[in-house]
Protein backbone atom coordinates (compact mmCIF):
# COMPACT_ATOMS: atom_id res chain seq x y z
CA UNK A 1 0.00 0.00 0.00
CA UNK A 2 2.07 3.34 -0.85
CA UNK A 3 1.46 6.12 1.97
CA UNK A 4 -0.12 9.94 1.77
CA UNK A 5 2.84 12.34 0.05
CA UNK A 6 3.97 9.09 -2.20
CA UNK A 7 3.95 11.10 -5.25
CA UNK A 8 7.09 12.40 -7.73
CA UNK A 9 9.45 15.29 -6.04
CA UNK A 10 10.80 13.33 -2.67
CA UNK A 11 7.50 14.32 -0.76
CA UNK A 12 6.76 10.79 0.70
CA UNK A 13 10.50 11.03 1.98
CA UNK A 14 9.70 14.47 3.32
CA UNK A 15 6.44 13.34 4.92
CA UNK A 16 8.18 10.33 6.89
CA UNK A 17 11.17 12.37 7.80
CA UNK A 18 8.46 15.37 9.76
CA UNK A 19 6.14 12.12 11.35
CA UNK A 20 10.04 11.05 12.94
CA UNK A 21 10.74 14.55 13.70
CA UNK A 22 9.96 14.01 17.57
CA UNK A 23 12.45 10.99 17.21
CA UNK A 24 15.69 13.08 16.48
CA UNK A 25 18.65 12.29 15.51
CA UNK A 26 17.17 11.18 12.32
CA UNK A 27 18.52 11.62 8.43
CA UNK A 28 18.34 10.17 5.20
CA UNK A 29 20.34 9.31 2.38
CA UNK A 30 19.96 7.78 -1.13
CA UNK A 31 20.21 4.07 -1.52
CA UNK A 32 18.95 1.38 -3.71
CA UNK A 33 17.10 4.20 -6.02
CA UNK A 34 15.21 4.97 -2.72
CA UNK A 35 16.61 6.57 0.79
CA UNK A 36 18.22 4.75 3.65
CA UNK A 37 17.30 6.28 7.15
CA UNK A 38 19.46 6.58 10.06
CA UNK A 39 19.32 7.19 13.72
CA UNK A 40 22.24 8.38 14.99
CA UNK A 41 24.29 6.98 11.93
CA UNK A 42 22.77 3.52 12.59
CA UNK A 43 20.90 2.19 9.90
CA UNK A 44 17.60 1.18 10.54
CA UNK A 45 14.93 1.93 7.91
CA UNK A 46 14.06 1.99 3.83
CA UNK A 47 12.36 4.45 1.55
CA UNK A 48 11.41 2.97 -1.40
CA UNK A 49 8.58 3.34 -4.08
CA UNK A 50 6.61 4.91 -1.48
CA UNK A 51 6.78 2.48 0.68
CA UNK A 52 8.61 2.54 4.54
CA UNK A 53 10.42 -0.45 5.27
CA UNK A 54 12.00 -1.09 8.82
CA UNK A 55 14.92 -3.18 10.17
CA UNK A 56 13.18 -6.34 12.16
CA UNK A 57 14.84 -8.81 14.46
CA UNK A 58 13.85 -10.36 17.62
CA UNK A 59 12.87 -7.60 19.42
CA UNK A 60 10.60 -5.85 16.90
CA UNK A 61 9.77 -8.79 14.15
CA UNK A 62 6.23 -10.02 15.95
CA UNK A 63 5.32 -6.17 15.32
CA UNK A 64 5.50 -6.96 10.84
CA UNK A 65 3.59 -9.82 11.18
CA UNK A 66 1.57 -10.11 7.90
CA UNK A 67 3.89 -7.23 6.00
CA UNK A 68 5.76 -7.72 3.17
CA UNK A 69 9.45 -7.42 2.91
CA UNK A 70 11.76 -5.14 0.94
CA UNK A 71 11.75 -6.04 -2.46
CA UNK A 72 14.09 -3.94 -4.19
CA UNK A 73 14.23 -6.27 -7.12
CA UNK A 74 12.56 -9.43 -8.88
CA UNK A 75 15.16 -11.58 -7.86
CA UNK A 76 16.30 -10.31 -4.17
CA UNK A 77 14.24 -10.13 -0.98
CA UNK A 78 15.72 -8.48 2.30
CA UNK A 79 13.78 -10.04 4.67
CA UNK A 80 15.04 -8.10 7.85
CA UNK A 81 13.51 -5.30 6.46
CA UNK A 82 9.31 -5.36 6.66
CA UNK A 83 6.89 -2.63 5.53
CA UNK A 84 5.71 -0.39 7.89
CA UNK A 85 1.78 -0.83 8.69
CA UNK A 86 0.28 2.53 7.32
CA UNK A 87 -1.76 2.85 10.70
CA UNK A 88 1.31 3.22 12.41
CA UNK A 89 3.20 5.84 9.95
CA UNK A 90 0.13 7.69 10.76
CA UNK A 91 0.77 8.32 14.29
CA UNK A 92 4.08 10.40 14.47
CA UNK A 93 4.12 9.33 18.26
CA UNK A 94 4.19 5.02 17.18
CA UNK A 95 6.07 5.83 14.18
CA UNK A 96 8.51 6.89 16.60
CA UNK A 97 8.37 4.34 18.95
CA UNK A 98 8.76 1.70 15.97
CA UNK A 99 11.79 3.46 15.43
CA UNK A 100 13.21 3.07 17.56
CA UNK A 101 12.97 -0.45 17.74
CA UNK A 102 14.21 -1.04 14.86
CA UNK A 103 17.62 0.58 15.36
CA UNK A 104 17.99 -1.31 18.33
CA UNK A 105 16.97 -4.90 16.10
CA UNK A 106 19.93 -7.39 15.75
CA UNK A 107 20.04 -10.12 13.30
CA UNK A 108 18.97 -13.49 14.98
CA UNK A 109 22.12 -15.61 15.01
């Protein structure tokens, strides 16, 4: 499901960058023909197609249940990274709170 602001001209990337806002600490920068997002230079999150996809491991990965994963391609399929429920990239507060999470996710291993 792409998000409100998902349109041409970088305004879904805007849009998700002012709902983390109260987060801070947060930036972007271009990856995979999207934007990688950081919190406090750790990577934790995906925009792509206008989409939000966020870093999952065992703290956070109960939270995607039912989202897809990243997809940049046909034939590859990051599955540490899930799509963020639009319900929750709705509320600035949970978006937040998500976000948190998934900087703090670690690869099970």
């Amino acid at each position: 499901m792409s998000h409100p602001g998902a349109g041409e001209g970088g305004g879904f990337s805007a849009y998700v960058l002012d709902q983390l806002a109260g987060l801070g600490g947060v930036s972007s920068r271009a990856m995979f023909g999207g934007r990688g997002l950081y919190f406090e230079g750790v990577f934790f999150g995906i925009l792509f197609k206008g989409r939000l996809y966020f870093k999952t491991g065992p703290v956070n990965r109960d939270d995607y249940r039912g989202m897809p994963p990243f997809r940049p391609n046909d034939r590859q399929t990051l599955k540490n990274y899930r799509e963020v429920p639009a319900e929750v990239l709705e509320d600035a507060d949970e978006l937040a709170a998500w976000a948190r999470k998934a900087a703090e996710a670690r690869p099970e291993g």
